[in-house]
N, C-alpha and C. Protein backbone atom coordinates (compact mmCIF):
# COMPACT_ATOMS: atom_id res chain seq x y z
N UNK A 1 0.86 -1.17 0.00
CA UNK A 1 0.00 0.00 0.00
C UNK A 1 0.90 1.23 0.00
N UNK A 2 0.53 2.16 -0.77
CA UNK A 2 1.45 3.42 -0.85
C UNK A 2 0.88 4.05 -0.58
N UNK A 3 1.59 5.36 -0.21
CA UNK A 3 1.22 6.48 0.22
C UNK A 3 -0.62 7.13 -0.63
N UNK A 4 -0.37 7.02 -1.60
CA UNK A 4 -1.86 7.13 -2.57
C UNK A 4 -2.75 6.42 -2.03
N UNK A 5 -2.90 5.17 -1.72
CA UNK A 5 -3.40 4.36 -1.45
C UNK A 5 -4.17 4.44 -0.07
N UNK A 6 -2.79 4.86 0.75
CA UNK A 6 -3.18 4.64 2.10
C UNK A 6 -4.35 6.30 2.09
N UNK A 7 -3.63 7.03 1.80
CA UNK A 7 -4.41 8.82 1.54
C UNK A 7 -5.83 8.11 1.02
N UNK A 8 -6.20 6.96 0.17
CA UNK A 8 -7.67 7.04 -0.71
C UNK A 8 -8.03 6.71 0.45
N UNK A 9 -7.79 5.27 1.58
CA UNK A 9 -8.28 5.01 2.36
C UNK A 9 -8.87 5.83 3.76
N UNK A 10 -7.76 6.14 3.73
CA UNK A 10 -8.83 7.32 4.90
C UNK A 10 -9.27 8.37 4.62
N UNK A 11 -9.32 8.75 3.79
CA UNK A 11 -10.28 10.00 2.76
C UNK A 11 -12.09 8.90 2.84
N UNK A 12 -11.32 8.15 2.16
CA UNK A 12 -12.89 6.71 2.08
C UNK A 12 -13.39 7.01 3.13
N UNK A 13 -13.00 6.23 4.50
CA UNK A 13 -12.93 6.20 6.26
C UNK A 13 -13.54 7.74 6.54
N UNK A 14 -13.14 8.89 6.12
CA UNK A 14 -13.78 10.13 6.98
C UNK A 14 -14.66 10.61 5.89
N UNK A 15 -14.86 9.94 4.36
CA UNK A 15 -16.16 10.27 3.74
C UNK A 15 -17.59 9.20 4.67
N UNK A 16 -17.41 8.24 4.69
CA UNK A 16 -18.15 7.04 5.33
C UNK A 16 -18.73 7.65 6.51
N UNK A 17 -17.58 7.72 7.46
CA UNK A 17 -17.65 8.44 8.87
C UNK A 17 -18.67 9.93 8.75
N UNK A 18 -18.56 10.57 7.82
CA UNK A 18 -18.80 11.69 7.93
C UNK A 18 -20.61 10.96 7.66
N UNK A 19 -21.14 10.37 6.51
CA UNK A 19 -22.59 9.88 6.29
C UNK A 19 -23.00 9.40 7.89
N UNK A 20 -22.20 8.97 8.57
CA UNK A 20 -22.85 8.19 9.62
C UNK A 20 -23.13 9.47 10.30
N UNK A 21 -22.32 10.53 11.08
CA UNK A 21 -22.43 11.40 11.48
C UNK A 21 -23.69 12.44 10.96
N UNK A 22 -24.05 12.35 9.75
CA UNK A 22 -25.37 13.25 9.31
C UNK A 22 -26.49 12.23 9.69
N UNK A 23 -26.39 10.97 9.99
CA UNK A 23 -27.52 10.24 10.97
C UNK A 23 -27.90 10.19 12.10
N UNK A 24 -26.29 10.48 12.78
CA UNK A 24 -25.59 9.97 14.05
C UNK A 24 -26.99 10.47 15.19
N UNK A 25 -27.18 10.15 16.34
CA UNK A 25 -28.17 10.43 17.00
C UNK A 25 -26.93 10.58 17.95
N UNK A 26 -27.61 11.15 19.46
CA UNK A 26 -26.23 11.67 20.35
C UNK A 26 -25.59 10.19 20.65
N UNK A 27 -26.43 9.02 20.74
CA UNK A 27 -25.46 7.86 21.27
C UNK A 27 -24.14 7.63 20.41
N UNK A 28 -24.37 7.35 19.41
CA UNK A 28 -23.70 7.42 18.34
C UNK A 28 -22.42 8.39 17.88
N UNK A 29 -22.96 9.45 18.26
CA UNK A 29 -21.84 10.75 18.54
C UNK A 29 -21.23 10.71 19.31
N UNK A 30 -21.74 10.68 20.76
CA UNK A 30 -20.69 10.22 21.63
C UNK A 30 -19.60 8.47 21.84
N UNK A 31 -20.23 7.73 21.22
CA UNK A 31 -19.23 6.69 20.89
C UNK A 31 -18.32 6.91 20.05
N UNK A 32 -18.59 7.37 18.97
CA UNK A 32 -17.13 8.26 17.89
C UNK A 32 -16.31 9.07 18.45
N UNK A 33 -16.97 9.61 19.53
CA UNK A 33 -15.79 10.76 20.08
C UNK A 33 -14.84 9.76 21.17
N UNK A 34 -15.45 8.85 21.74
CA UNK A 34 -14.95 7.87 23.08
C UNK A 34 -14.32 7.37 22.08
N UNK A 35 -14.04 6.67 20.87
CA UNK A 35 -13.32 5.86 20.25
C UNK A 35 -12.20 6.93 19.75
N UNK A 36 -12.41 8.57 20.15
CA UNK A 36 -10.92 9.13 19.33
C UNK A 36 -10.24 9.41 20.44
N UNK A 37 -10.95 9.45 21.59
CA UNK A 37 -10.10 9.83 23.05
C UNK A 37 -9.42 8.61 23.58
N UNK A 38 -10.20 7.19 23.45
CA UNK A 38 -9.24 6.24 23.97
C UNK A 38 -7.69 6.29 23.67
N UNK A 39 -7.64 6.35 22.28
CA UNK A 39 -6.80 6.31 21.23
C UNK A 39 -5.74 7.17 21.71
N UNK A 40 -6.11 8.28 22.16
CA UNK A 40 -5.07 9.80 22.63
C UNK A 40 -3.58 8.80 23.75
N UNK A 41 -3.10 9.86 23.77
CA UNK A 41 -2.06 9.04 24.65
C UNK A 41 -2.25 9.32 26.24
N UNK A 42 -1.78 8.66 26.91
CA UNK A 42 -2.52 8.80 28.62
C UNK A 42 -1.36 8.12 29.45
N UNK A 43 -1.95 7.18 30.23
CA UNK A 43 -1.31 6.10 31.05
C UNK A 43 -0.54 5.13 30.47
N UNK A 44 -1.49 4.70 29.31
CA UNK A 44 -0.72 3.69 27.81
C UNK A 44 -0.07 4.42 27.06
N UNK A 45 1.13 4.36 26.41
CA UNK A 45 1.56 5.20 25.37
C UNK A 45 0.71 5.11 24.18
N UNK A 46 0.25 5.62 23.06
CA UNK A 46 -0.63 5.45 21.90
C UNK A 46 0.10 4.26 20.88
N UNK A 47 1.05 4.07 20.80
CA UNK A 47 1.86 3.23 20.41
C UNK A 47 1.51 1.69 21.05
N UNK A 48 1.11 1.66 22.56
CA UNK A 48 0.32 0.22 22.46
C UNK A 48 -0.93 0.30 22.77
N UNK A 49 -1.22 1.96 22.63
CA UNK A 49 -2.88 1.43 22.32
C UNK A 49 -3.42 0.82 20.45
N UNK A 50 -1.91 1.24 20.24
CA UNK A 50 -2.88 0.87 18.27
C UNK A 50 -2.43 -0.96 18.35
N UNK A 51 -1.79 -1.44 19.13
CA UNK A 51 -1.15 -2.48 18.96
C UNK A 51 -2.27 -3.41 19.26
N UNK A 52 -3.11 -2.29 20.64
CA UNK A 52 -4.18 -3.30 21.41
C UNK A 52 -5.31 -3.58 20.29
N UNK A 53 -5.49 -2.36 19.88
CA UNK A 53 -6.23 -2.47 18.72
C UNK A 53 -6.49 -2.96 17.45
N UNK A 54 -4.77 -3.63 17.10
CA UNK A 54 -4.62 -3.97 16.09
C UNK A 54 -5.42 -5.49 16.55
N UNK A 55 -4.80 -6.40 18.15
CA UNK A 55 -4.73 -7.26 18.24
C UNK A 55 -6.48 -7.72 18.18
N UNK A 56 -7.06 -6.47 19.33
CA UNK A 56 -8.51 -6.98 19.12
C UNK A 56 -9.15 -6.80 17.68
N UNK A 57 -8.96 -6.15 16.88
CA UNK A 57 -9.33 -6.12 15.55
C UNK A 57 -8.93 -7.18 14.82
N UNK A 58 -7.99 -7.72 14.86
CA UNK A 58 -7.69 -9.10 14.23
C UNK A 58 -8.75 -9.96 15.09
N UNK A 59 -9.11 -10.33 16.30
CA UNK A 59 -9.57 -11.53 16.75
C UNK A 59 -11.07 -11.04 16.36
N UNK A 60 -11.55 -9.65 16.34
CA UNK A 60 -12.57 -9.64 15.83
C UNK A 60 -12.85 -9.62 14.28
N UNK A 61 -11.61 -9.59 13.47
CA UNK A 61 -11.49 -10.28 12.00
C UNK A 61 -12.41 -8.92 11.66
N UNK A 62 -11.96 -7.80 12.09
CA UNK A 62 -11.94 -6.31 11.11
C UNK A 62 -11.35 -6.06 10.35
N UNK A 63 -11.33 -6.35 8.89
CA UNK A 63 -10.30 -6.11 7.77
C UNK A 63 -10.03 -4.73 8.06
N UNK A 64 -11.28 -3.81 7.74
CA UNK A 64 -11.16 -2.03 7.65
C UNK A 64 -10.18 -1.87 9.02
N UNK A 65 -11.06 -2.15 10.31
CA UNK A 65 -10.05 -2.05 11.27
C UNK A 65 -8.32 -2.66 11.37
N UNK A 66 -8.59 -3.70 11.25
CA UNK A 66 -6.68 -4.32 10.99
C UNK A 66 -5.94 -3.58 10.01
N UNK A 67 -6.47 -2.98 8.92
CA UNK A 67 -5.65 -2.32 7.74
C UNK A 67 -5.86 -0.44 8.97
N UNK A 68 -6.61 -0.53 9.25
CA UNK A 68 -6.43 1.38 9.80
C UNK A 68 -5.46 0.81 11.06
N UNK A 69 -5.66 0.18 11.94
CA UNK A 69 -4.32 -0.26 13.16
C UNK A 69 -2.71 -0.31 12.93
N UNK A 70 -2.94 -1.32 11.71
CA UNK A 70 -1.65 -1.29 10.83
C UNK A 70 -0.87 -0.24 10.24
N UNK A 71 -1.96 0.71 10.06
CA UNK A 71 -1.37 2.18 8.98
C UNK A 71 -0.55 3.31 10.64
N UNK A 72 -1.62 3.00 11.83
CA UNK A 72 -1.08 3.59 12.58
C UNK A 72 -0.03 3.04 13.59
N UNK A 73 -0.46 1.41 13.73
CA UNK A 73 0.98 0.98 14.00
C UNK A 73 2.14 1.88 13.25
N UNK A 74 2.27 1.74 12.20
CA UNK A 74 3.31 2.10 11.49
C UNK A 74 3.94 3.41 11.31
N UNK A 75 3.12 4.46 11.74
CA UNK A 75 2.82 5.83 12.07
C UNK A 75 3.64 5.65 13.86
N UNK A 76 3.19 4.99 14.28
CA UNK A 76 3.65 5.37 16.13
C UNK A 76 4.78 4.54 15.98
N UNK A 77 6.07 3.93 15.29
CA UNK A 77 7.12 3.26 15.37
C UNK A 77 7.30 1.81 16.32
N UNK A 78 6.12 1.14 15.70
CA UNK A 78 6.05 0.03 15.83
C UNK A 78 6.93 -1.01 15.24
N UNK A 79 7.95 -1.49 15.77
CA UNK A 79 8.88 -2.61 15.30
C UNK A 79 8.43 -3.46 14.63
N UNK A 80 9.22 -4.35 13.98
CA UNK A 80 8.96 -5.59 13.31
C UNK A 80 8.81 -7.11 14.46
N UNK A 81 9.18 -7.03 15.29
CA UNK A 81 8.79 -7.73 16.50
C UNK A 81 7.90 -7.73 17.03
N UNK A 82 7.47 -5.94 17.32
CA UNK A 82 6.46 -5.75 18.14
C UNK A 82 5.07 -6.35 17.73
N UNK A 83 5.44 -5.77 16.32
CA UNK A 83 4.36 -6.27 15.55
C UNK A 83 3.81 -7.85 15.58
N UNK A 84 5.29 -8.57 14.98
CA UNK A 84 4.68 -9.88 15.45
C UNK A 84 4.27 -10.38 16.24
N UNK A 85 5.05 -10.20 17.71
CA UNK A 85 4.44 -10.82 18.99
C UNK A 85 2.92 -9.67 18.91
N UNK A 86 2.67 -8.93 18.49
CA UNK A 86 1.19 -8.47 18.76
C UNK A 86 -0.03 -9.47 17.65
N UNK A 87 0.73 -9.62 16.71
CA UNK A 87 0.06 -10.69 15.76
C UNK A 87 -0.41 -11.59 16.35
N UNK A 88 0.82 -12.18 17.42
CA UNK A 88 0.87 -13.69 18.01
C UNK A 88 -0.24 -13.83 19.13
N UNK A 89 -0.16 -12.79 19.83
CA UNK A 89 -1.18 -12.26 20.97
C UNK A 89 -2.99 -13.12 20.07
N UNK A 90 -2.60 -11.84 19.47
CA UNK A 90 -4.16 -11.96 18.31
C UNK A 90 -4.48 -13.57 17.93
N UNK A 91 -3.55 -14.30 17.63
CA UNK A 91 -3.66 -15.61 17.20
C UNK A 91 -4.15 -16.31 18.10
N UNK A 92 -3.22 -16.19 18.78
CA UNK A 92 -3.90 -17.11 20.18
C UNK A 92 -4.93 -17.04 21.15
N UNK A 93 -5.41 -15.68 20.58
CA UNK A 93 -6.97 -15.42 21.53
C UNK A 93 -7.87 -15.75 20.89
N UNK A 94 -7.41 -15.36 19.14
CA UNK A 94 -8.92 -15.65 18.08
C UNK A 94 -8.43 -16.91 17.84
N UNK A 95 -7.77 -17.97 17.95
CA UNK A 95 -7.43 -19.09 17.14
C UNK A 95 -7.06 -19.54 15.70
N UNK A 96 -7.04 -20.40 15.07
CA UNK A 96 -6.86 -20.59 13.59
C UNK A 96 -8.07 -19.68 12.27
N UNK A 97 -8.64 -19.29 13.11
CA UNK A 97 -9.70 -18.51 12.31
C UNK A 97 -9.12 -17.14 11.85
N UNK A 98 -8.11 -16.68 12.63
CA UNK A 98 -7.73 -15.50 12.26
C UNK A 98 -6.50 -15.31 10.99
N UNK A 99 -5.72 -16.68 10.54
CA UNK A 99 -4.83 -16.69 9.78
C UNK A 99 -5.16 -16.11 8.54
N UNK A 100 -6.05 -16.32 8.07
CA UNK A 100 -6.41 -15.32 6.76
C UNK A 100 -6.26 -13.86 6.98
N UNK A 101 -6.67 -13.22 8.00
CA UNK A 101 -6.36 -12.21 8.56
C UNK A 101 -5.27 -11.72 8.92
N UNK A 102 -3.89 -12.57 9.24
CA UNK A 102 -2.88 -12.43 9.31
C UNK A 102 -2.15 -12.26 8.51
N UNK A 103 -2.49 -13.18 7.07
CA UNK A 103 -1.26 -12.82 6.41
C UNK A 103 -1.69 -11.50 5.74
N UNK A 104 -2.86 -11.31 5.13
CA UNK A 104 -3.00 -9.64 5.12
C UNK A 104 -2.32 -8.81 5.63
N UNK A 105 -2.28 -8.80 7.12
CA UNK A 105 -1.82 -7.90 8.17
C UNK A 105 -0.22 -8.16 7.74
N UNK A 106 0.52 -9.04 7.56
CA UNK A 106 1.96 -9.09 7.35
C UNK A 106 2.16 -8.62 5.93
N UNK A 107 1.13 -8.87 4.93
CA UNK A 107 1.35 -8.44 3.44
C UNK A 107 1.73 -6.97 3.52
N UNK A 108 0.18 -6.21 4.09
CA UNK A 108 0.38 -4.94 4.34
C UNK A 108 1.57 -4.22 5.08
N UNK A 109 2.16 -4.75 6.10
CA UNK A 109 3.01 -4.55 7.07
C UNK A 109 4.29 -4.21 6.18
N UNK A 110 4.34 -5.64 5.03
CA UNK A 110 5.86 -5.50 4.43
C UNK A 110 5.94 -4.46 3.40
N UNK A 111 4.55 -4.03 2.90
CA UNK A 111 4.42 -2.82 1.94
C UNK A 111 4.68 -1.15 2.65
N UNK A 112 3.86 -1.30 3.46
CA UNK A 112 4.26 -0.15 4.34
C UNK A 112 5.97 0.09 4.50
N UNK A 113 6.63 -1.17 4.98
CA UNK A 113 8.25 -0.98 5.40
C UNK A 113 9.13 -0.52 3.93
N UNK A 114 8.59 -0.85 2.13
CA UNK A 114 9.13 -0.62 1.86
C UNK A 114 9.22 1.19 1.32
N UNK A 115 8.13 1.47 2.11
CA UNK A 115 7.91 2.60 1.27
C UNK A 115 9.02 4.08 2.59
């Protein structure tokens, strides 16, 4: 994924986001906003909150989510280790169900590193 690529995607992500928001009722509004504050940095560094995220997004087999975790893994200087043992985490909570999901997540991972 290149830089173009990754730019269509979250252009996509805050066109999408934005339709939900002209529906959004306050519950709804306020869960979008709780999902950008978790994210902020705090007690956890943001760096393993995208990791946590990456991991529960894999066991919950979120493509959109695992590809946006991944873009910001890669954004907060997430290692090539870190990454894996966070993969590994993910594996072993979601089980063999998640391997399709994985190698995505490593496809993408190695595209990101070369760019």
């Amino acid at each position: 994924m290149d830089e173009d690529e990754i730019q269509r995607f979250k252009e996509e992500r805050e066109r999408l986001n934005d339709i939900i928001m002209d529906h959004a009722g306050l519950e709804t509004k306020r869960f979008f906003n709780l999902d950008s504050q978790v994210y902020e940095d705090g007690q956890i560094p943001v760096k393993w909150k995208e990791m946590m995220g990456l991991v529960a997004s894999t066991v919950l087999r979120c493509d959109d989510c695992i590809e946006y975790h991944i873009i910001r893994c890669k954004k907060e200087g997430v290692s090539d280790s870190e990454f894996e043992e966070a993969l590994s985490i993910a594996l072993v909570v979601g089980g063999s169900i998640t391997i399709p999901h994985l190698r995505k997540a490593f496809e993408l991972w190695d595209q990101l590193k070369e760019e």
